[in-house]
Each structure stands twice: as C-alpha cells, then as structure tokens.
PDB file of N, CA and C in Angstrom:
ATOM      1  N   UNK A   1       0.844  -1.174   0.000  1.00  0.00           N
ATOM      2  CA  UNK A   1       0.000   0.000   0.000  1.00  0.00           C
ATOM      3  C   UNK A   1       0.890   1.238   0.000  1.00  0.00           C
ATOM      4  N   UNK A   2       0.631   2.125  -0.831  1.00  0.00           N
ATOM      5  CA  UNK A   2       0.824   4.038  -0.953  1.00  0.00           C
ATOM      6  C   UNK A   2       0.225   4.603  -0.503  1.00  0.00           C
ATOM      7  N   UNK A   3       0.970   5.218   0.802  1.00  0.00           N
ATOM      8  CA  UNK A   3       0.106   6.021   1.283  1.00  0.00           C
ATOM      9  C   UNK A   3       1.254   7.975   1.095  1.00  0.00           C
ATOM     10  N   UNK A   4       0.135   8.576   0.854  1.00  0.00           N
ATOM     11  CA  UNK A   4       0.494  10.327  -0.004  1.00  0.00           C
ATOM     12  C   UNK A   4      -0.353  11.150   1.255  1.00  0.00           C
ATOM     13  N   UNK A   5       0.848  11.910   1.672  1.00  0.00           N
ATOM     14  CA  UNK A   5      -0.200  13.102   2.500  1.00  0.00           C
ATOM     15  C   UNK A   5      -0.167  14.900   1.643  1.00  0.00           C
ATOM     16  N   UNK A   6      -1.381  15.102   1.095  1.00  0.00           N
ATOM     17  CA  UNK A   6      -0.989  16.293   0.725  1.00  0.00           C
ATOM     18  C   UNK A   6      -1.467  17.361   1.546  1.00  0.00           C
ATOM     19  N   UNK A   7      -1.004  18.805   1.478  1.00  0.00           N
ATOM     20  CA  UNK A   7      -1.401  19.733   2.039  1.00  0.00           C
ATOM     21  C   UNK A   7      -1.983  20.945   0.676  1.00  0.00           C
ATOM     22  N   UNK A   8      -3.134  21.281   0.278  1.00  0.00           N
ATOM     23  CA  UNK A   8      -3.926  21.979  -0.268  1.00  0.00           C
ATOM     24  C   UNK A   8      -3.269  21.669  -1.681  1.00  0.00           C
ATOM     25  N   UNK A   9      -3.278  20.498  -2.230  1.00  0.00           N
ATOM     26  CA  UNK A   9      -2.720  19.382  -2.923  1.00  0.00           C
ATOM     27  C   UNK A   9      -1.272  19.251  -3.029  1.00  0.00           C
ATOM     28  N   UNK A  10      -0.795  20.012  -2.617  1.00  0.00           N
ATOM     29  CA  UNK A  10       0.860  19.636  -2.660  1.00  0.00           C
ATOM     30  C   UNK A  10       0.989  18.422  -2.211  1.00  0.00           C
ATOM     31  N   UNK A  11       2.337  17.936  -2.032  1.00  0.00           N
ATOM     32  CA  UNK A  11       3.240  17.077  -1.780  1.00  0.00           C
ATOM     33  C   UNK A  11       3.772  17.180  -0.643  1.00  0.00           C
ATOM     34  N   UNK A  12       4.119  18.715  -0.914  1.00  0.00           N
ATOM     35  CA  UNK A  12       5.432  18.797   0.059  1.00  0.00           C
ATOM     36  C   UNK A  12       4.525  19.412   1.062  1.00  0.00           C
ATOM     37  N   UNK A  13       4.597  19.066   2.618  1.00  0.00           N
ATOM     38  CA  UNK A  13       3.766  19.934   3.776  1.00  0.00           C
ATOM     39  C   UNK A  13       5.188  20.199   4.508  1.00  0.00           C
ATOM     40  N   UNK A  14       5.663  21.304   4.753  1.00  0.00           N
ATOM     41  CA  UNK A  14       6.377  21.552   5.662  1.00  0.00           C
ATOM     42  C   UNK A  14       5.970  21.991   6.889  1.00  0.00           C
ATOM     43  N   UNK A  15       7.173  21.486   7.801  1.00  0.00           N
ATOM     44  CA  UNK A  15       7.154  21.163   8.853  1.00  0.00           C
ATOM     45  C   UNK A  15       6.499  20.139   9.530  1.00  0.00           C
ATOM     46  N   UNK A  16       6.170  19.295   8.776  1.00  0.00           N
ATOM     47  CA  UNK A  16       5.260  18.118   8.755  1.00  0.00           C
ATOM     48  C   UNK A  16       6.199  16.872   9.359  1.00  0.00           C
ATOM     49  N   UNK A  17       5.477  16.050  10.389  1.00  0.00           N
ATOM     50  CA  UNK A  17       6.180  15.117  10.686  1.00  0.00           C
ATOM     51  C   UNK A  17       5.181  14.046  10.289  1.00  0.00           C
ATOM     52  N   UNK A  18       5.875  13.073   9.215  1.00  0.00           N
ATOM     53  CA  UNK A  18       4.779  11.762   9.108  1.00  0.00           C
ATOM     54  C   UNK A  18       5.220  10.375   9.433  1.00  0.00           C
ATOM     55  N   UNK A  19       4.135  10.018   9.950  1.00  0.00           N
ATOM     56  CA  UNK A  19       4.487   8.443  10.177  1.00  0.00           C
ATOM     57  C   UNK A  19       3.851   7.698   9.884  1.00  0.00           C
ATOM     58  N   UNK A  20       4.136   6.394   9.415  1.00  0.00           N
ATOM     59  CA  UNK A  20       3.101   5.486   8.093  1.00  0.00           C
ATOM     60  C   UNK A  20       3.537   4.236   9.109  1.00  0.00           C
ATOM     61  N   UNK A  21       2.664   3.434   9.252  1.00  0.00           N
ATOM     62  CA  UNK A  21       3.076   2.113   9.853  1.00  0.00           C
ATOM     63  C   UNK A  21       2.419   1.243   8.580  1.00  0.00           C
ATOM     64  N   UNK A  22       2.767   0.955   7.662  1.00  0.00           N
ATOM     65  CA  UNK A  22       1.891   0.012   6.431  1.00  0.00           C
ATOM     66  C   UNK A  22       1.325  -1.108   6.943  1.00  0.00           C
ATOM     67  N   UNK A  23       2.413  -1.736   7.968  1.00  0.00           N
ATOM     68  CA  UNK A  23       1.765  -3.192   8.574  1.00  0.00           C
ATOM     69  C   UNK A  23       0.321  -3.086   9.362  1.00  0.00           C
ATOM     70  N   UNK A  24       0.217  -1.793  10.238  1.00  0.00           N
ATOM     71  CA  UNK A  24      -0.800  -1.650  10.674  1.00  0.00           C
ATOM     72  C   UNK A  24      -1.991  -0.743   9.120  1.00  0.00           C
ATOM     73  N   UNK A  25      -1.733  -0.441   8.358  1.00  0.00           N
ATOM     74  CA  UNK A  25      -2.165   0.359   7.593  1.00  0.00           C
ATOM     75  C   UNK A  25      -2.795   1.414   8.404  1.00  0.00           C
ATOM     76  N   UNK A  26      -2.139   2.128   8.863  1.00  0.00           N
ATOM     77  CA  UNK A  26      -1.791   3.254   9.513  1.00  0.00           C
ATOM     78  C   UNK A  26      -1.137   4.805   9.241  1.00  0.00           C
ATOM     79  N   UNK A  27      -1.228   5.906   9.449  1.00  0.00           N
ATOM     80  CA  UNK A  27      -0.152   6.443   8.793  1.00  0.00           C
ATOM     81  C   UNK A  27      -0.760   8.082   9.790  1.00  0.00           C
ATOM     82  N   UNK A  28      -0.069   8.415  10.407  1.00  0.00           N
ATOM     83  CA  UNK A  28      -0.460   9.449  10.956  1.00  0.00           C
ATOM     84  C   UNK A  28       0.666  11.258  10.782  1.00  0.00           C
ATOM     85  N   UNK A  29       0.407  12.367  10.745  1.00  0.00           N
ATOM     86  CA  UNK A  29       0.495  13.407  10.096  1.00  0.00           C
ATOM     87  C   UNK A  29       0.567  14.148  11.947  1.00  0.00           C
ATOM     88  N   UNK A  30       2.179  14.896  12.091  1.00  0.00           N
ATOM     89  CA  UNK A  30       2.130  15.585  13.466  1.00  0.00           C
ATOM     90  C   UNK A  30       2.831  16.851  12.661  1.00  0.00           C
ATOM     91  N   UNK A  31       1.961  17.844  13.272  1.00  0.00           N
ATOM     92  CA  UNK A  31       2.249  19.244  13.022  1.00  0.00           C
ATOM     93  C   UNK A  31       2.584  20.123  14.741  1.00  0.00           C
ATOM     94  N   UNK A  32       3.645  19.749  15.469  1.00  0.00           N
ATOM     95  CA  UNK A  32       4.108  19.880  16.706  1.00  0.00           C
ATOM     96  C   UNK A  32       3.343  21.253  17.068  1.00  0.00           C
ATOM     97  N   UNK A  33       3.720  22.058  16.594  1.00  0.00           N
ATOM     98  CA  UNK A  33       2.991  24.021  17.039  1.00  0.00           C
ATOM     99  C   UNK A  33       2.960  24.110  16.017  1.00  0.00           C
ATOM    100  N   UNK A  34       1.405  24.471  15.607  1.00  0.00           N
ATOM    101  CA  UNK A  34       0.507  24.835  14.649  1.00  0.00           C
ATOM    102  C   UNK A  34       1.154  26.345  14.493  1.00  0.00           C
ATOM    103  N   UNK A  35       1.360  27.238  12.983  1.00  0.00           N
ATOM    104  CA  UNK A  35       1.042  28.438  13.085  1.00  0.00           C
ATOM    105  C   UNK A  35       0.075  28.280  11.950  1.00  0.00           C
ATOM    106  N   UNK A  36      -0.305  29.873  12.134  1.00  0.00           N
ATOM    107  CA  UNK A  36      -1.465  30.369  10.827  1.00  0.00           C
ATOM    108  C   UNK A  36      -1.257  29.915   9.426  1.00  0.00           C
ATOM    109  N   UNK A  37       0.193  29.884   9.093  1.00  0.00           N
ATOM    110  CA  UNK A  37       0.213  29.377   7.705  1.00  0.00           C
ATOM    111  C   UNK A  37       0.091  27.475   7.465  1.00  0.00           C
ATOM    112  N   UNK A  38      -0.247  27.201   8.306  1.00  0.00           N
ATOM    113  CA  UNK A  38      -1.091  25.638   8.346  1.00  0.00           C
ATOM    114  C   UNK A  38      -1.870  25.036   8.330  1.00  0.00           C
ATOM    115  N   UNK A  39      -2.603  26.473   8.060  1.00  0.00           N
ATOM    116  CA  UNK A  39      -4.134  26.571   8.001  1.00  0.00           C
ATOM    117  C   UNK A  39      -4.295  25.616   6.368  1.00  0.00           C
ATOM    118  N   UNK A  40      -5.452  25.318   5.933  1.00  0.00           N
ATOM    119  CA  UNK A  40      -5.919  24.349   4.696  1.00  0.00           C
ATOM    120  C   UNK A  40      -5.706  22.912   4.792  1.00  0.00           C
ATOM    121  N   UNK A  41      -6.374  22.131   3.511  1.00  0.00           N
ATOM    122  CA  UNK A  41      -7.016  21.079   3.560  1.00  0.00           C
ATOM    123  C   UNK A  41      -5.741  20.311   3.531  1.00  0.00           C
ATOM    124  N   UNK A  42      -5.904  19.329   4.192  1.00  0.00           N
ATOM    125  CA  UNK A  42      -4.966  18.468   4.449  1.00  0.00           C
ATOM    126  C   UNK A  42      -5.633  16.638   3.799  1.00  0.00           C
ATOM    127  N   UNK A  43      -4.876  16.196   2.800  1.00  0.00           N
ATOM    128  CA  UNK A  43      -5.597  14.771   2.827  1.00  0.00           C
ATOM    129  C   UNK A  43      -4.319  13.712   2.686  1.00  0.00           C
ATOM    130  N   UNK A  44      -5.129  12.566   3.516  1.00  0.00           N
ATOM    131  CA  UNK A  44      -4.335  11.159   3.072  1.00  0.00           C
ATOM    132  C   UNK A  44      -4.629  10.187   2.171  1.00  0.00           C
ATOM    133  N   UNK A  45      -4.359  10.126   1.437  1.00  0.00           N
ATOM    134  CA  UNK A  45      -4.313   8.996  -0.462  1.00  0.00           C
ATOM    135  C   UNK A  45      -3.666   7.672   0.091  1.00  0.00           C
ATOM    136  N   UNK A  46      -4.485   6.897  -0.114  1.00  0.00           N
ATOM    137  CA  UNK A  46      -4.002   5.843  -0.218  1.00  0.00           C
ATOM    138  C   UNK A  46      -4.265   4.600  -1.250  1.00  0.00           C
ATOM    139  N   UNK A  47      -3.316   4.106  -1.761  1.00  0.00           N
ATOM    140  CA  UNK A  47      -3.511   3.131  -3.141  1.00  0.00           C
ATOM    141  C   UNK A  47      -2.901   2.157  -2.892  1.00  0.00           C
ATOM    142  N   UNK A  48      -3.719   1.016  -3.434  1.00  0.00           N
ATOM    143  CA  UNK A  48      -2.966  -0.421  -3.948  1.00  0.00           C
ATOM    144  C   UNK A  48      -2.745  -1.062  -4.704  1.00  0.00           C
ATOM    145  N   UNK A  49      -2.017  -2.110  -4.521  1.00  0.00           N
ATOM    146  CA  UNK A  49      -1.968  -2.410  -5.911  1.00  0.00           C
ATOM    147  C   UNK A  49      -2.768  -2.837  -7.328  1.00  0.00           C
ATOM    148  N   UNK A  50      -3.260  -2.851  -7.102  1.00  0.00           N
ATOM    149  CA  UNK A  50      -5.080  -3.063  -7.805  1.00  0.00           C
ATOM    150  C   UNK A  50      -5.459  -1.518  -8.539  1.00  0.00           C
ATOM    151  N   UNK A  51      -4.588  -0.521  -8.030  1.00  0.00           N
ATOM    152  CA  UNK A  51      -5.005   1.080  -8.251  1.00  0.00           C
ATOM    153  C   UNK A  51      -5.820   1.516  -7.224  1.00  0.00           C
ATOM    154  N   UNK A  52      -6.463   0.813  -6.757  1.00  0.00           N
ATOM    155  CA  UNK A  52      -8.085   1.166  -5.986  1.00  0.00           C
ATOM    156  C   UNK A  52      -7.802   2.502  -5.045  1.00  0.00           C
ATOM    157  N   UNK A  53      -7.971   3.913  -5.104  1.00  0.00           N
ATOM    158  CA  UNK A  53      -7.654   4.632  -3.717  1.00  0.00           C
ATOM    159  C   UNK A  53      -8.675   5.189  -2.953  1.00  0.00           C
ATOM    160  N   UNK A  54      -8.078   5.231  -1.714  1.00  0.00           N
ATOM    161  CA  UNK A  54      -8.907   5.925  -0.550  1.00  0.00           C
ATOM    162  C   UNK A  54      -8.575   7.339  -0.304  1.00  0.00           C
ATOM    163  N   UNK A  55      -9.509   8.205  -0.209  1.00  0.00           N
ATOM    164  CA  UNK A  55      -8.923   9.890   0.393  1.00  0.00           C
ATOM    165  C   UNK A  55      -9.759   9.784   1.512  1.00  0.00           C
ATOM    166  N   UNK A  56      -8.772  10.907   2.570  1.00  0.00           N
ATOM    167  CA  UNK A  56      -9.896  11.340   3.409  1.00  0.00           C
ATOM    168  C   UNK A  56      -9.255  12.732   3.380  1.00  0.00           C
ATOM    169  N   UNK A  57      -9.804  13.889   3.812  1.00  0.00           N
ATOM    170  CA  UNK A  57      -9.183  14.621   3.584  1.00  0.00           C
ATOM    171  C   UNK A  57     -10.041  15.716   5.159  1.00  0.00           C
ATOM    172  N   UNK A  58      -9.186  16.924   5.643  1.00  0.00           N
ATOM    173  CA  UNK A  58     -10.357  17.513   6.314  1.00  0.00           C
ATOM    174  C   UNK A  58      -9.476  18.959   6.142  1.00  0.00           C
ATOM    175  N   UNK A  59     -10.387  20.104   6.495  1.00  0.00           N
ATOM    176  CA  UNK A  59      -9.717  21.541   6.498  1.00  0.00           C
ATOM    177  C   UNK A  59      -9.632  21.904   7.634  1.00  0.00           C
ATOM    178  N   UNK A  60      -8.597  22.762   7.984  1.00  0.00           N
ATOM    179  CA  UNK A  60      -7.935  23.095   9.430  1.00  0.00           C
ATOM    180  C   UNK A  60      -7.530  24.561   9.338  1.00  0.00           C
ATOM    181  N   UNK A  61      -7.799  25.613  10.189  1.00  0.00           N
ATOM    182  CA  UNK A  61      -8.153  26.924  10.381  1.00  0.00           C
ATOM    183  C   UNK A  61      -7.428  27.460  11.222  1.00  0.00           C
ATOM    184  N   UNK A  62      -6.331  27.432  11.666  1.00  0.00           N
ATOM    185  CA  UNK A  62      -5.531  27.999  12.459  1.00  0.00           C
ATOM    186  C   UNK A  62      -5.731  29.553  12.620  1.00  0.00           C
ATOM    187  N   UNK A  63      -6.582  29.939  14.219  1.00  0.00           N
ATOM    188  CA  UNK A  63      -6.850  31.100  14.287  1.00  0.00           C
ATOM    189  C   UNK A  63      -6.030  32.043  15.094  1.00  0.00           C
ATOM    190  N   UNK A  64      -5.098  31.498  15.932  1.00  0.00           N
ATOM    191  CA  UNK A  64      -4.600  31.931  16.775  1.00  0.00           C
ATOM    192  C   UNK A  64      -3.208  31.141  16.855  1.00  0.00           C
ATOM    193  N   UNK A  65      -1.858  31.650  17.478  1.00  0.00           N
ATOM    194  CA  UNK A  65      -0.444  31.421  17.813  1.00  0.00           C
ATOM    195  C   UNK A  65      -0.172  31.328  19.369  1.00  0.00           C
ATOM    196  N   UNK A  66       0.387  30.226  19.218  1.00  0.00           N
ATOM    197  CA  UNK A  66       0.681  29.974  21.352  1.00  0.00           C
ATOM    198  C   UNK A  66       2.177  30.939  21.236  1.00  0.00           C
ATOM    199  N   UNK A  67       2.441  31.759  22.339  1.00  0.00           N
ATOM    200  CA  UNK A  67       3.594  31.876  22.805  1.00  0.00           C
ATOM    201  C   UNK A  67       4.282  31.541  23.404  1.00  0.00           C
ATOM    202  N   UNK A  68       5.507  30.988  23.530  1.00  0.00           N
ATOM    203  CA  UNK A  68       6.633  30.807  24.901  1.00  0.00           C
ATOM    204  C   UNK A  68       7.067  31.864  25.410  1.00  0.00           C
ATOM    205  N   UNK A  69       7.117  31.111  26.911  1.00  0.00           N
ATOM    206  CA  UNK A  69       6.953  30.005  27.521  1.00  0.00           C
ATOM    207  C   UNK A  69       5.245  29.847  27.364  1.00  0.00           C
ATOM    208  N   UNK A  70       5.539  28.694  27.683  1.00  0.00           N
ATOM    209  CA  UNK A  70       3.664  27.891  27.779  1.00  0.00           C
ATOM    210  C   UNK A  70       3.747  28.807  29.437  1.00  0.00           C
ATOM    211  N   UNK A  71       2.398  28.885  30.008  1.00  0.00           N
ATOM    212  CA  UNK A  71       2.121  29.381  31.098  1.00  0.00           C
ATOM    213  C   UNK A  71       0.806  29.080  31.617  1.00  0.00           C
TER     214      UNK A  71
END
C-alpha cells in the first residue's frame, strides 16, 4: 500500500512530521505548534496495488499562535 499526504494538494507539507506504519495500515500526520500558515485542507491517499484509492481529507483553520513560555 501508498500512502500520499498532501497539504492543499501539494506534496510537500512543511514542517510536517509523518508516520506510516503500512503493517498496521496506519499512517499518521504531526504538526508539533501549529502556526497560521497551516491553516488548509490536508488529505491522506491511499492506493494499492489493484489502483483502488482511498482519500480522506479535512480543512484546518488555524486562528490563533501559542507563545513561549507555555504558562
């Protein structure tokens, strides 16, 4: 299985940490401190070998910035 994470169809999501476990068919997307420009649709593609794919996709709105220190 292929699994593709895009960010407002790109490829590339920076600052993006991903982790795919295939055995579990799994694959999870960590964005540590959100800022505003992380805002948009985010989806995960997944294909097999057959072609067959799955999206899910959801949109994310980043309205606000945490400062340090946390308090």
């Amino acid at each position: 299985m292929n699994i593709i994470w895009k960010k407002d169809g790109d490829t590339v999501i920076p600052r993006a940490q991903i982790d795919t476990k295939l055995d579990d068919k799994l694959s999870k997307l960590f964005i540590e401190v959100v800022i505003k420009g992380d805002s948009g649709e985010y989806a995960c593609e997944a294909q097999n070998r057959l072609g067959i794919v799955a999206r899910s996709a959801v949109k994310i709105n980043v309205i606000g910035e945490m400062t340090f220190p946390f308090v």
